[in-house]
N, C-alpha and C. Protein backbone atom coordinates (compact mmCIF):
# COMPACT_ATOMS: atom_id res chain seq x y z
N UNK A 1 123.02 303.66 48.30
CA UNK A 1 124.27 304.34 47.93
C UNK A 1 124.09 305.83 48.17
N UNK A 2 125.24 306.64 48.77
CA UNK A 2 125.22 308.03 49.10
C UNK A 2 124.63 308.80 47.96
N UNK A 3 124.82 309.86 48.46
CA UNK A 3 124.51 310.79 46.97
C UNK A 3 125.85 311.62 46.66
N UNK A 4 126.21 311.90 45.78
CA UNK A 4 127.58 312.89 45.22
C UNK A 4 127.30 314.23 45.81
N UNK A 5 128.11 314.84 46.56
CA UNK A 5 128.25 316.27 46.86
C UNK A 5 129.64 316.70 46.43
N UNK A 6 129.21 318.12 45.94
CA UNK A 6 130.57 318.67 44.57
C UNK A 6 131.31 319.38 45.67
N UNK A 7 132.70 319.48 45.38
CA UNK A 7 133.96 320.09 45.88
C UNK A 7 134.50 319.50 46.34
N UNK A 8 135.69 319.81 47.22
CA UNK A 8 136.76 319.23 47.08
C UNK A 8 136.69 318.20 48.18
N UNK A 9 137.60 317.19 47.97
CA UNK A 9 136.94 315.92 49.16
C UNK A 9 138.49 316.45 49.59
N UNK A 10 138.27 315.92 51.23
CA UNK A 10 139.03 316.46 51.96
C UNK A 10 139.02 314.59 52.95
N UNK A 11 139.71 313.93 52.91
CA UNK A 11 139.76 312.51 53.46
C UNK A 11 140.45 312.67 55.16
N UNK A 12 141.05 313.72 55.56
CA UNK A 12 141.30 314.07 57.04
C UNK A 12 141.10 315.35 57.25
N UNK A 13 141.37 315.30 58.97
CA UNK A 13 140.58 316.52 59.69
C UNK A 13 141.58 317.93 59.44
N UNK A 14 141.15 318.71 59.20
CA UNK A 14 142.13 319.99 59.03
C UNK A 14 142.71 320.10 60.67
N UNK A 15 144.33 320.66 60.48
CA UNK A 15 144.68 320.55 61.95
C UNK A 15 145.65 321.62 61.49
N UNK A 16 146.74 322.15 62.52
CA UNK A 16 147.60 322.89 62.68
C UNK A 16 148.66 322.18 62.23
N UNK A 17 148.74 321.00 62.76
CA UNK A 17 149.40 320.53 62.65
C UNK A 17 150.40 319.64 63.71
N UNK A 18 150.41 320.74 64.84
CA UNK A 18 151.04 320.82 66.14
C UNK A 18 150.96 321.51 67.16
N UNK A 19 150.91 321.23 68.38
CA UNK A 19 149.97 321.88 69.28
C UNK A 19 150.39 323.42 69.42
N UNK A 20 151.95 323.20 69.02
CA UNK A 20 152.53 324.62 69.68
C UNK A 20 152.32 325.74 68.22
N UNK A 21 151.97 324.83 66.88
CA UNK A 21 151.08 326.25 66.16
C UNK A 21 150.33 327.10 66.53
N UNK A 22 149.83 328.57 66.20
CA UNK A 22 148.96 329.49 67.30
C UNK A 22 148.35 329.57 65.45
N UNK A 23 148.45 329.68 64.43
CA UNK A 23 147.57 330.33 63.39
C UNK A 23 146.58 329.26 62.92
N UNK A 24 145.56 330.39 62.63
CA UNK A 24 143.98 329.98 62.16
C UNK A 24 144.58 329.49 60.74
N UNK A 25 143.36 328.35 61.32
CA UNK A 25 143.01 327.22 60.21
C UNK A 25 142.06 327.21 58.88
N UNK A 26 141.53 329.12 59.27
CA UNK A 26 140.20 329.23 58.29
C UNK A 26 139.55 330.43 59.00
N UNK A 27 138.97 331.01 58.07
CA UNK A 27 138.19 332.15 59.02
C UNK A 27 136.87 331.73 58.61
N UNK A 28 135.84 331.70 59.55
CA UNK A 28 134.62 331.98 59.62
C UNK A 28 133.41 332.92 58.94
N UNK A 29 134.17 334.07 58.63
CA UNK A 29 133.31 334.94 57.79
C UNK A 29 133.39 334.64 56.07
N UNK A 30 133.91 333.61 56.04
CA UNK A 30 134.55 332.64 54.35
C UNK A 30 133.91 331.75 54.38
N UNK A 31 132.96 330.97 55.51
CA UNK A 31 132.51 330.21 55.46
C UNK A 31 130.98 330.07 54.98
N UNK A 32 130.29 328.98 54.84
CA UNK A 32 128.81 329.51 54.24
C UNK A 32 128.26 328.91 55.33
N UNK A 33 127.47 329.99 56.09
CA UNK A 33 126.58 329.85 57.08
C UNK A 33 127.31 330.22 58.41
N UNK A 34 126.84 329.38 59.48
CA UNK A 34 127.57 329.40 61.25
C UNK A 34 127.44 330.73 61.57
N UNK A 35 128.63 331.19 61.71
CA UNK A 35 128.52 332.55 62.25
C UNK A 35 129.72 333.36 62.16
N UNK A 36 129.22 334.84 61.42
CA UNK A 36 130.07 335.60 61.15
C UNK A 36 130.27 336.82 62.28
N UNK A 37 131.21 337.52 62.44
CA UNK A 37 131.14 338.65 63.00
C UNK A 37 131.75 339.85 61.69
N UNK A 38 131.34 341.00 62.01
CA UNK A 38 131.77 342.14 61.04
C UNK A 38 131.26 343.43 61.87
N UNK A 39 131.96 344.58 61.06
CA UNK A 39 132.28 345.64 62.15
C UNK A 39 130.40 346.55 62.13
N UNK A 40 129.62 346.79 61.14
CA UNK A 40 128.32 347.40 61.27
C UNK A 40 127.26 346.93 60.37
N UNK A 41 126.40 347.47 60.07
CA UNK A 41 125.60 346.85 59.08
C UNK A 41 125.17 346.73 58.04
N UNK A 42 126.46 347.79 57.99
CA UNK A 42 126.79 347.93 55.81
C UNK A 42 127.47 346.30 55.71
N UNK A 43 128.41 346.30 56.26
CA UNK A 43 129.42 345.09 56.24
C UNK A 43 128.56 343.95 56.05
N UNK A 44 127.28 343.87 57.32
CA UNK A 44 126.33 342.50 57.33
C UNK A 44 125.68 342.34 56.16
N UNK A 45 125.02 343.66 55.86
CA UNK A 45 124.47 343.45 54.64
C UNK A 45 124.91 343.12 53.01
N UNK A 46 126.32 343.09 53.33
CA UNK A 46 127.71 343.43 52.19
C UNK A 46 127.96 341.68 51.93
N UNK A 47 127.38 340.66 53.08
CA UNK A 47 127.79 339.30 52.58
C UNK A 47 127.12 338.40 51.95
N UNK A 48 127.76 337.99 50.79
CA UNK A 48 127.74 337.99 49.66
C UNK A 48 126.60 336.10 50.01
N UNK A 49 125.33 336.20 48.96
CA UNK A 49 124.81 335.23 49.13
C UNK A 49 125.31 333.82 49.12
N UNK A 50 126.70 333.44 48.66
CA UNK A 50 127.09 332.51 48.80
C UNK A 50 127.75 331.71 50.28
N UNK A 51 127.29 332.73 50.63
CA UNK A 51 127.97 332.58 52.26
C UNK A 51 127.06 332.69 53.18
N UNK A 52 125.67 332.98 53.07
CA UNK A 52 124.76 333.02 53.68
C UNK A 52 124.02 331.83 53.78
N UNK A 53 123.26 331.33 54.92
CA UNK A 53 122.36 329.64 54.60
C UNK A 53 121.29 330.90 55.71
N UNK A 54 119.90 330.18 55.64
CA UNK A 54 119.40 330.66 57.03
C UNK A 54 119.55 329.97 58.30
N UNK A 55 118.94 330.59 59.27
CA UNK A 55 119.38 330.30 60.23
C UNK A 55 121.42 330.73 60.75
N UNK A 56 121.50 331.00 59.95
CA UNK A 56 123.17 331.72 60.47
C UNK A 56 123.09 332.57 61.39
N UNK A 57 124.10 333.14 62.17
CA UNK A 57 124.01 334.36 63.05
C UNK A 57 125.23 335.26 62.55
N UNK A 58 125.22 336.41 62.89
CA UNK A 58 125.96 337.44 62.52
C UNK A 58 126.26 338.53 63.30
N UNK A 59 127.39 338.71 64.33
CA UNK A 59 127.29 339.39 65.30
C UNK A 59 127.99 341.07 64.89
N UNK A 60 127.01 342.30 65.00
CA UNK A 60 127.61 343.39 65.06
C UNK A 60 128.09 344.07 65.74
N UNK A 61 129.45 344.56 65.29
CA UNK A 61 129.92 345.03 66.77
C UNK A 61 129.22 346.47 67.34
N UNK A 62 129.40 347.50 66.00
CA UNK A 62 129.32 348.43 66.18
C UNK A 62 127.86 349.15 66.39
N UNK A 63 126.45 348.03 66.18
CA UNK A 63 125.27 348.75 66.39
C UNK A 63 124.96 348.56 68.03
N UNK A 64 125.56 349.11 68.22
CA UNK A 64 125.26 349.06 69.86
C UNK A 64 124.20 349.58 70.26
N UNK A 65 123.29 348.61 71.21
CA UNK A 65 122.45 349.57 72.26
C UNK A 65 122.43 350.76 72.96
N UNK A 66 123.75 350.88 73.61
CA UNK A 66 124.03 351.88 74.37
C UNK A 66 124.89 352.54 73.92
N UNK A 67 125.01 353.92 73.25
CA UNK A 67 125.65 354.53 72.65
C UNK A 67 127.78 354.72 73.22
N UNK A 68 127.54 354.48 74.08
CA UNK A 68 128.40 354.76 74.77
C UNK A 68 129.50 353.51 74.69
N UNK A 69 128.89 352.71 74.52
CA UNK A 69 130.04 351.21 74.43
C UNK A 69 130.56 351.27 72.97
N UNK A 70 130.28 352.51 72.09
CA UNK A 70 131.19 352.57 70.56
C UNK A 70 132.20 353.47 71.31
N UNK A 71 132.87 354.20 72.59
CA UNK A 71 133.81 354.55 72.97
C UNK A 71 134.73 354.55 74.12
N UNK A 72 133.39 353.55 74.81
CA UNK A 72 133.85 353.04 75.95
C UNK A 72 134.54 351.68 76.37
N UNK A 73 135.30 350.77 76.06
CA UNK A 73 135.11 349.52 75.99
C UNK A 73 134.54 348.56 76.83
N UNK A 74 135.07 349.44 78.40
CA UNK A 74 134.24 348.94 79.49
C UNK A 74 132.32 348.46 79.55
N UNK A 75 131.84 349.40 78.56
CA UNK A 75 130.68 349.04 78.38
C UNK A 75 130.46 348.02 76.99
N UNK A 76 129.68 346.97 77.80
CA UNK A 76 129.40 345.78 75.97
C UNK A 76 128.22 346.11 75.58
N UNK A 77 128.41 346.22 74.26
CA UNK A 77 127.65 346.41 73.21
C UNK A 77 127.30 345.72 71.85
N UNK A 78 126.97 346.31 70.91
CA UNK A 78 126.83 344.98 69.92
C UNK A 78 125.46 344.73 69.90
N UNK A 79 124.90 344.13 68.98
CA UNK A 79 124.11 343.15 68.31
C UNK A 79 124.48 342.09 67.90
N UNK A 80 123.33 341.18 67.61
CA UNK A 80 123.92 339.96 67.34
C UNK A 80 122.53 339.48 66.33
N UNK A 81 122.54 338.70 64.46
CA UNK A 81 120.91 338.96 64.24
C UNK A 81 121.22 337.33 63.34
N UNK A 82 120.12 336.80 62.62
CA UNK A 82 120.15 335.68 62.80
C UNK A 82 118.97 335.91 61.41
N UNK A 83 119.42 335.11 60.23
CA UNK A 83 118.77 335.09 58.97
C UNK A 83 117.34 333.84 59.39
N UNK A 84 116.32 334.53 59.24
CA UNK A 84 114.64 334.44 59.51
C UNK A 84 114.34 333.88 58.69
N UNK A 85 113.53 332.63 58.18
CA UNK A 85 112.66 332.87 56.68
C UNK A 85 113.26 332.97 55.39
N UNK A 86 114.72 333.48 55.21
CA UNK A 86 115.09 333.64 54.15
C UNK A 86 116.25 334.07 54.02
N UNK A 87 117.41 334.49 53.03
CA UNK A 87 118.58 334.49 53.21
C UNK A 87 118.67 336.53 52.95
N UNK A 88 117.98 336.94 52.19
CA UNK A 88 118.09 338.33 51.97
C UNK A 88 118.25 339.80 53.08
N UNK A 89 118.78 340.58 52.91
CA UNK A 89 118.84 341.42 54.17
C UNK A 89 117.68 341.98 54.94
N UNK A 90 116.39 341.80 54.12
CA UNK A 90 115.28 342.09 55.05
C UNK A 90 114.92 340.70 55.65
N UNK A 91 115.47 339.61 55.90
CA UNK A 91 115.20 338.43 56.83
C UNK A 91 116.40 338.43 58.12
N UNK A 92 117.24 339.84 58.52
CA UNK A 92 118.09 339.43 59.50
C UNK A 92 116.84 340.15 60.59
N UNK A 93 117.01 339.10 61.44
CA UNK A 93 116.25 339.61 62.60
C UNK A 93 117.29 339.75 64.14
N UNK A 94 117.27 340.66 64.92
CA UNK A 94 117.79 340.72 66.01
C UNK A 94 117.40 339.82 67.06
N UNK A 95 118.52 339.51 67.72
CA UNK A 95 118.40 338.02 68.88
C UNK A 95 118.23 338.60 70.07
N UNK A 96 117.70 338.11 70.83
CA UNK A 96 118.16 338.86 72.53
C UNK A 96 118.48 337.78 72.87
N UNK A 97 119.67 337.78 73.41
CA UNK A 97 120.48 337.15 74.78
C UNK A 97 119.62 336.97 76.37
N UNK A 98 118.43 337.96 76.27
CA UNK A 98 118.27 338.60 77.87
C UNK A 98 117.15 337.34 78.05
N UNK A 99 117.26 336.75 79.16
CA UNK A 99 116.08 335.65 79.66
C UNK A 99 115.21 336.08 80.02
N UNK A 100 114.00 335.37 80.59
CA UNK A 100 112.86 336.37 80.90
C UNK A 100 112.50 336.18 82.39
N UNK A 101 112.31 336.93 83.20
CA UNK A 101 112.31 337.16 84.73
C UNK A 101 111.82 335.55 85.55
N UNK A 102 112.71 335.10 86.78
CA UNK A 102 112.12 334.06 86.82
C UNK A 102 111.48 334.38 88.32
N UNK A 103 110.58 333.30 88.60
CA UNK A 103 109.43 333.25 89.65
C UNK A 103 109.79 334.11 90.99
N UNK A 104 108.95 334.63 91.16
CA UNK A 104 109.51 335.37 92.77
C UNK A 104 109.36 333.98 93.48
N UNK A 105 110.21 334.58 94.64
CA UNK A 105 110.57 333.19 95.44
C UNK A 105 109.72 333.11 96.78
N UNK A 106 109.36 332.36 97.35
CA UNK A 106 108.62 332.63 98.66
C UNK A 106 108.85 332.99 99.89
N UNK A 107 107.81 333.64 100.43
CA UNK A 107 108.26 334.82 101.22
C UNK A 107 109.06 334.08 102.45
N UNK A 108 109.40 334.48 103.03
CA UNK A 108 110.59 333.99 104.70
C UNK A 108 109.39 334.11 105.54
N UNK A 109 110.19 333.46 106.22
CA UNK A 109 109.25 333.35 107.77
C UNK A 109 109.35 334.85 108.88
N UNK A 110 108.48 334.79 109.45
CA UNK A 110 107.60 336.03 110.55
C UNK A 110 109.45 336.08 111.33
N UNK A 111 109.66 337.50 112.09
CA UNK A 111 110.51 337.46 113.04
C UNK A 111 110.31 337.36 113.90
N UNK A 112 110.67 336.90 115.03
CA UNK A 112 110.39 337.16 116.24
C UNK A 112 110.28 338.30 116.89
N UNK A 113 109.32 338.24 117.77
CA UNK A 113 108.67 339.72 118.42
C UNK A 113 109.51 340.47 119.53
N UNK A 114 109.82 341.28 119.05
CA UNK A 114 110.71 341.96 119.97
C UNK A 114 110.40 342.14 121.41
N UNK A 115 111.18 342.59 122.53
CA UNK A 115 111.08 342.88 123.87
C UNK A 115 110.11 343.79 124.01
N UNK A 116 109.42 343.40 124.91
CA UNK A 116 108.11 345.11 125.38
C UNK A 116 109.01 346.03 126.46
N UNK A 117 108.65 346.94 125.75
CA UNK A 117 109.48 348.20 126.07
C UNK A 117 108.97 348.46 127.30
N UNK A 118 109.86 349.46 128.17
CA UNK A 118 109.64 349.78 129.38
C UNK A 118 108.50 350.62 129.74
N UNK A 119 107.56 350.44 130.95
CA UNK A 119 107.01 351.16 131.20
C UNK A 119 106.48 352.73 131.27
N UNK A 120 105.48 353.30 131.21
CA UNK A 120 105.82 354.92 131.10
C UNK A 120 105.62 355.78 132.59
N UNK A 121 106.30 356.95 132.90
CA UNK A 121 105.63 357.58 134.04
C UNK A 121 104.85 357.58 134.30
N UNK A 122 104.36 357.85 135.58
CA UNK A 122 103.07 358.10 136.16
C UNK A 122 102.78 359.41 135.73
N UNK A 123 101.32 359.67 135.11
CA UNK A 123 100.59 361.02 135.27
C UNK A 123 100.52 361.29 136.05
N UNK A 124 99.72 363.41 136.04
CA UNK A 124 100.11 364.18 136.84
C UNK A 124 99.08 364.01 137.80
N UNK A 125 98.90 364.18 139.12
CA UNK A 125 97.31 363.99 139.81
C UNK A 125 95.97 365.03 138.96
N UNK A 126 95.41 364.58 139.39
CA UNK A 126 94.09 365.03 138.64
C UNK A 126 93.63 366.83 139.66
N UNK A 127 93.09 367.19 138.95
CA UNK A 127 92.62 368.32 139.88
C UNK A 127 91.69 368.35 141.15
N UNK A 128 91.59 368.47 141.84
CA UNK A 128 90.64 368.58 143.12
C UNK A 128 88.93 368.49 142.39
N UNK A 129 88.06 367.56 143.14
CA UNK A 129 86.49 367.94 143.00
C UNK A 129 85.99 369.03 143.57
N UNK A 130 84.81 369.22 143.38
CA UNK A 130 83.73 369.98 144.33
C UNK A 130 83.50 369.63 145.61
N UNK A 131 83.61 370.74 146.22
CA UNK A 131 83.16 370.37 147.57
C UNK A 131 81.58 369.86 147.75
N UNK A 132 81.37 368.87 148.63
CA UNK A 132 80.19 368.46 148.52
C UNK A 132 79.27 369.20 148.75
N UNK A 133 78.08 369.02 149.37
CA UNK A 133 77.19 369.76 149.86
C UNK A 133 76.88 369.60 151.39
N UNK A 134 76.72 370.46 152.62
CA UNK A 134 76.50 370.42 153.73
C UNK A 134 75.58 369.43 153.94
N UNK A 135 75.91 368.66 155.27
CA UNK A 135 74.95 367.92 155.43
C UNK A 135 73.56 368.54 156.05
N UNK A 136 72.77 367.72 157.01
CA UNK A 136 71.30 368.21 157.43
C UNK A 136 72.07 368.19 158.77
N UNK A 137 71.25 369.17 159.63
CA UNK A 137 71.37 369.29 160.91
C UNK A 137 70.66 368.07 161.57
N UNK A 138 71.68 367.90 163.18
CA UNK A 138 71.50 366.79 163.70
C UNK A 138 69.59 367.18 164.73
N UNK A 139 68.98 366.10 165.27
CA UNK A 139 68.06 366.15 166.01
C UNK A 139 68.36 366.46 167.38
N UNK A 140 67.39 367.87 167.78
CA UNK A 140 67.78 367.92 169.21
C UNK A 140 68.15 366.37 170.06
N UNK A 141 68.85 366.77 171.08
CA UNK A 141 68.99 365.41 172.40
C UNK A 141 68.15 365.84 173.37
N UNK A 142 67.89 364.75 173.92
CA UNK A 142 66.81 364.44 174.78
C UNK A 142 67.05 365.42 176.06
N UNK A 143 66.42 365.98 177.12
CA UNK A 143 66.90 366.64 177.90
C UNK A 143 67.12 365.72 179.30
N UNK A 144 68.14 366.08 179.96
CA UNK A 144 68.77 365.33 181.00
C UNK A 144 68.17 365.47 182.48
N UNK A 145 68.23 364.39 183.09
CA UNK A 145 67.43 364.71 184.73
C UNK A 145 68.48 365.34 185.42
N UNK A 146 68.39 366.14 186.67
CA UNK A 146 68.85 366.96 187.86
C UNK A 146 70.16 365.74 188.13
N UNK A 147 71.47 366.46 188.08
CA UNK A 147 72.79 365.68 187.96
C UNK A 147 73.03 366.48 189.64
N UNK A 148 74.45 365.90 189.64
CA UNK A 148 75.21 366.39 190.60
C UNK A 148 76.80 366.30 191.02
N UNK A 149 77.51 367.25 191.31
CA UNK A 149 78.45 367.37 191.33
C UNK A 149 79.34 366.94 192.81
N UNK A 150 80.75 366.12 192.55
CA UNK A 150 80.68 365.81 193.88
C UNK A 150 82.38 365.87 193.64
N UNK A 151 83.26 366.84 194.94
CA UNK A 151 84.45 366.90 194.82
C UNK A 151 85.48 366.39 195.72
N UNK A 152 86.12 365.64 196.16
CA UNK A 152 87.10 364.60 196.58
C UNK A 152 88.46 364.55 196.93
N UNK A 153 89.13 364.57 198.01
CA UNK A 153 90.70 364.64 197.90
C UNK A 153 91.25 363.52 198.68
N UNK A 154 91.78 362.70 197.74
CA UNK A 154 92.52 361.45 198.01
C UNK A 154 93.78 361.65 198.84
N UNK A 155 94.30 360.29 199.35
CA UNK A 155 95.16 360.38 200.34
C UNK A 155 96.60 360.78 199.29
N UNK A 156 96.29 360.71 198.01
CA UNK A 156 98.08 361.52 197.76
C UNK A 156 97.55 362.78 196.58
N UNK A 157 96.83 363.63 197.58
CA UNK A 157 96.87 365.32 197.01
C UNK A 157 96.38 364.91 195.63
N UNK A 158 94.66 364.24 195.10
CA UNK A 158 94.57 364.02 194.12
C UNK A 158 92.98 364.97 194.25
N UNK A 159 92.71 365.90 193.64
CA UNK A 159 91.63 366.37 193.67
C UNK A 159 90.88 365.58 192.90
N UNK A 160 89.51 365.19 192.97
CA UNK A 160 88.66 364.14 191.85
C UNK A 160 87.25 365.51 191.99
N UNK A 161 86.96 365.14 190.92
CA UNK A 161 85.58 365.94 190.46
C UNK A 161 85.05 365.27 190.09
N UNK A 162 83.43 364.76 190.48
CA UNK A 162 82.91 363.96 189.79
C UNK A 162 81.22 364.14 189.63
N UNK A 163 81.23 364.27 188.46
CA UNK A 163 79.35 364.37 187.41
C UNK A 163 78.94 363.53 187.66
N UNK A 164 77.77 363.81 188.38
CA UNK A 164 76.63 362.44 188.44
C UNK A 164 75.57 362.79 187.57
N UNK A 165 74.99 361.82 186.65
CA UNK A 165 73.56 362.14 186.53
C UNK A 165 72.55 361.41 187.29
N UNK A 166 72.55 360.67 187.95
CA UNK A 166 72.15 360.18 189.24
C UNK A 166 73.06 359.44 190.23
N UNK A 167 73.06 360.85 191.10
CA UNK A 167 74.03 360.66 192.63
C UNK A 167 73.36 359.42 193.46
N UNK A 168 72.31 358.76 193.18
CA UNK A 168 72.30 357.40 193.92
C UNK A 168 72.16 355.90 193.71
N UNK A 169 72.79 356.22 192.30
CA UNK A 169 73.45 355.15 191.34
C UNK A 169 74.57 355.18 192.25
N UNK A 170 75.74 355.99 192.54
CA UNK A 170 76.76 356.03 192.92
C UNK A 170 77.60 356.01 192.00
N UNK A 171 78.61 355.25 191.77
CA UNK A 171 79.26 355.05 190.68
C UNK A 171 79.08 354.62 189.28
N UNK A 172 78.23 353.86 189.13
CA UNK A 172 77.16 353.69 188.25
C UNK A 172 76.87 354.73 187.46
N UNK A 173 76.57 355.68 188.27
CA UNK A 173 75.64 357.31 187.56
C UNK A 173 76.66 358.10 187.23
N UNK A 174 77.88 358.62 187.47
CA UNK A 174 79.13 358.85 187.22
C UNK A 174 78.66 358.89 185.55
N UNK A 175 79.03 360.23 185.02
CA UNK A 175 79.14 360.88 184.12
C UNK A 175 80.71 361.07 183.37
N UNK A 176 81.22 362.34 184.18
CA UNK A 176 82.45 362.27 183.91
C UNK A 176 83.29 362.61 185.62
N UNK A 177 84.71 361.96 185.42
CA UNK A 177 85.41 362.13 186.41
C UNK A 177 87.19 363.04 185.98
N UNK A 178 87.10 364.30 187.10
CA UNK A 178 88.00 364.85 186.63
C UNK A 178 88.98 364.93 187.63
N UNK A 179 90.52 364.88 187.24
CA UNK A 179 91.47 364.63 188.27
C UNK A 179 92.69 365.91 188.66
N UNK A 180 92.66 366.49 189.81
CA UNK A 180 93.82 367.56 189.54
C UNK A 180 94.76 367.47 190.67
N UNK A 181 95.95 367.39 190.60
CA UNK A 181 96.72 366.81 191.42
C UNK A 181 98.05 368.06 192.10
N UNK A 182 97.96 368.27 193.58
CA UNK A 182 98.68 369.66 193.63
C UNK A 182 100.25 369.30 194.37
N UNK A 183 101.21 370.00 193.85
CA UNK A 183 102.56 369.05 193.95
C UNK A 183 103.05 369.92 195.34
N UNK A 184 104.28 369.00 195.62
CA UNK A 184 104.46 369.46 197.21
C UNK A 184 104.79 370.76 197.12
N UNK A 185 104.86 371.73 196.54
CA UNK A 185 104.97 373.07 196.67
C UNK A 185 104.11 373.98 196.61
N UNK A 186 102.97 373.01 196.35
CA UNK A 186 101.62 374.19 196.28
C UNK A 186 102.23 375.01 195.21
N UNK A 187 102.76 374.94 194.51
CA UNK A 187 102.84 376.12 193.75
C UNK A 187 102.37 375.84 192.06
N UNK A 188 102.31 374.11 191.58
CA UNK A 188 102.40 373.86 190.51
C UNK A 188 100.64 372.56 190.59
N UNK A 189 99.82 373.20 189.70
CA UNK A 189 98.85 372.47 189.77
C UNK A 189 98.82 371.38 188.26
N UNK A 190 98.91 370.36 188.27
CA UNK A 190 98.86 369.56 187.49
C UNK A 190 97.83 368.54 186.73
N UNK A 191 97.40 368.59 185.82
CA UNK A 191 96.00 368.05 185.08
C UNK A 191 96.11 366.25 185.43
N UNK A 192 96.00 365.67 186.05
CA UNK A 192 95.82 364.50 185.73
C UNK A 192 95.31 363.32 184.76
N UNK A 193 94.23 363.96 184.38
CA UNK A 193 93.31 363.61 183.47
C UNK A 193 91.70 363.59 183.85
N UNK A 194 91.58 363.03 182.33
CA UNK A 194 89.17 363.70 182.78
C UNK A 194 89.28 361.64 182.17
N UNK A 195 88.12 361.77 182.77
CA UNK A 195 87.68 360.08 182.47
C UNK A 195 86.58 360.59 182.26
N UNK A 196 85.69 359.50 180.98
CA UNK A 196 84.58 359.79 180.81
C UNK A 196 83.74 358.32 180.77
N UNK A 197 82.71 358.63 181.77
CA UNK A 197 82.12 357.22 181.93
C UNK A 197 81.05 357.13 181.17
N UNK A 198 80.69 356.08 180.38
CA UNK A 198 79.22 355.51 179.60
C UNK A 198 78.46 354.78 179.80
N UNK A 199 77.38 354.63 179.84
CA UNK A 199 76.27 354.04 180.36
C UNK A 199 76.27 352.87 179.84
N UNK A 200 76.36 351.55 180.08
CA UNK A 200 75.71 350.69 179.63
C UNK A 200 76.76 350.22 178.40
């Protein structure tokens, strides 16, 4: 069998009555326990133990954090404190609302590597070296046998000069051969060319 609890029995749900009523059914700060609101913390401390249970909350408007939200409305402010341990005014303790930071998230992936940039000018040339050093002088040449000179005029006005170093080689011995050619006016002598013959 239940146990007896004192006051008033109430056998249905409190209602308005009808939907299109708008007035309160009861205020909250009349009630014992849940949660009150009141304007600072004379007021909080002002309610009366019969209305207090622990564990209640009690929201203030006016002890604001930020000084500025007692004239700003745009800024929210307020406290909000919550009976600790016991029902007396040194058991309201302040609540925080604020959660506590959650996990950094993991890092993204690498970007892709950008385009390689364009090439750079060419540097300036470098300065000139040292001139080297002279070489060694060459070895005398051998000295040459008794040559001979032999001069020639072909059937079209071609003078030939020709170096033997041995005139009975004949052509063979032919050194160098030089050509000078005189035009029908006798007046204009013309180089033909030098040929130079090599041994072997």
């Amino acid at each position: 069998m239940g146990e007896s609890i004192a006051g008033t029995i109430i056998a249905a749900q409190i209602t308005t009555g009808n939907t299109d009523n708008t007035f309160s059914i009861g205020d909250t700060n009349q009630m014992q326990g849940g949660h009150h609101q009141v304007a600072d913390l004379v007021e909080r401390d002002a309610i009366t133990t019969e209305r207090r249970r622990e564990g209640m909350l009690c929201y203030v408007i006016s002890n604001s954090p930020n000084p500025s939200a007692d004239t700003d409305p745009s800024v929210i402010g307020g406290a909000l404190y919550r009976l600790v341990g016991g029902i007396t005014n040194d058991h309201w303790v302040e609540v925080s609302l604020s959660g506590s930071s959650g996990t950094s998230g993991t890092s993204g992936s690498s970007g892709t590597s950008g385009l390689s940039g364009t090439s750079g000018s060419s540097g300036s040339s470098g300065s000139s070296g040292i001139d080297g050093a002279s070489g060694s002088s060459g070895t005398s040449g051998t000295s040459s046998t008794g040559g001979a000179i032999n001069l020639d005029v072909t059937e079209d006005n071609m003078i030939v000069k020709t170096i033997y170093d041995d005139p009975s080689a004949g052509e063979d011995g032919a050194l160098e051969q030089t050509g000078i050619r005189i035009d029908d006016d006798n007046n204009l002598i013309l180089l033909a060319g030098t040929k130079l013959i090599l041994d072997g």
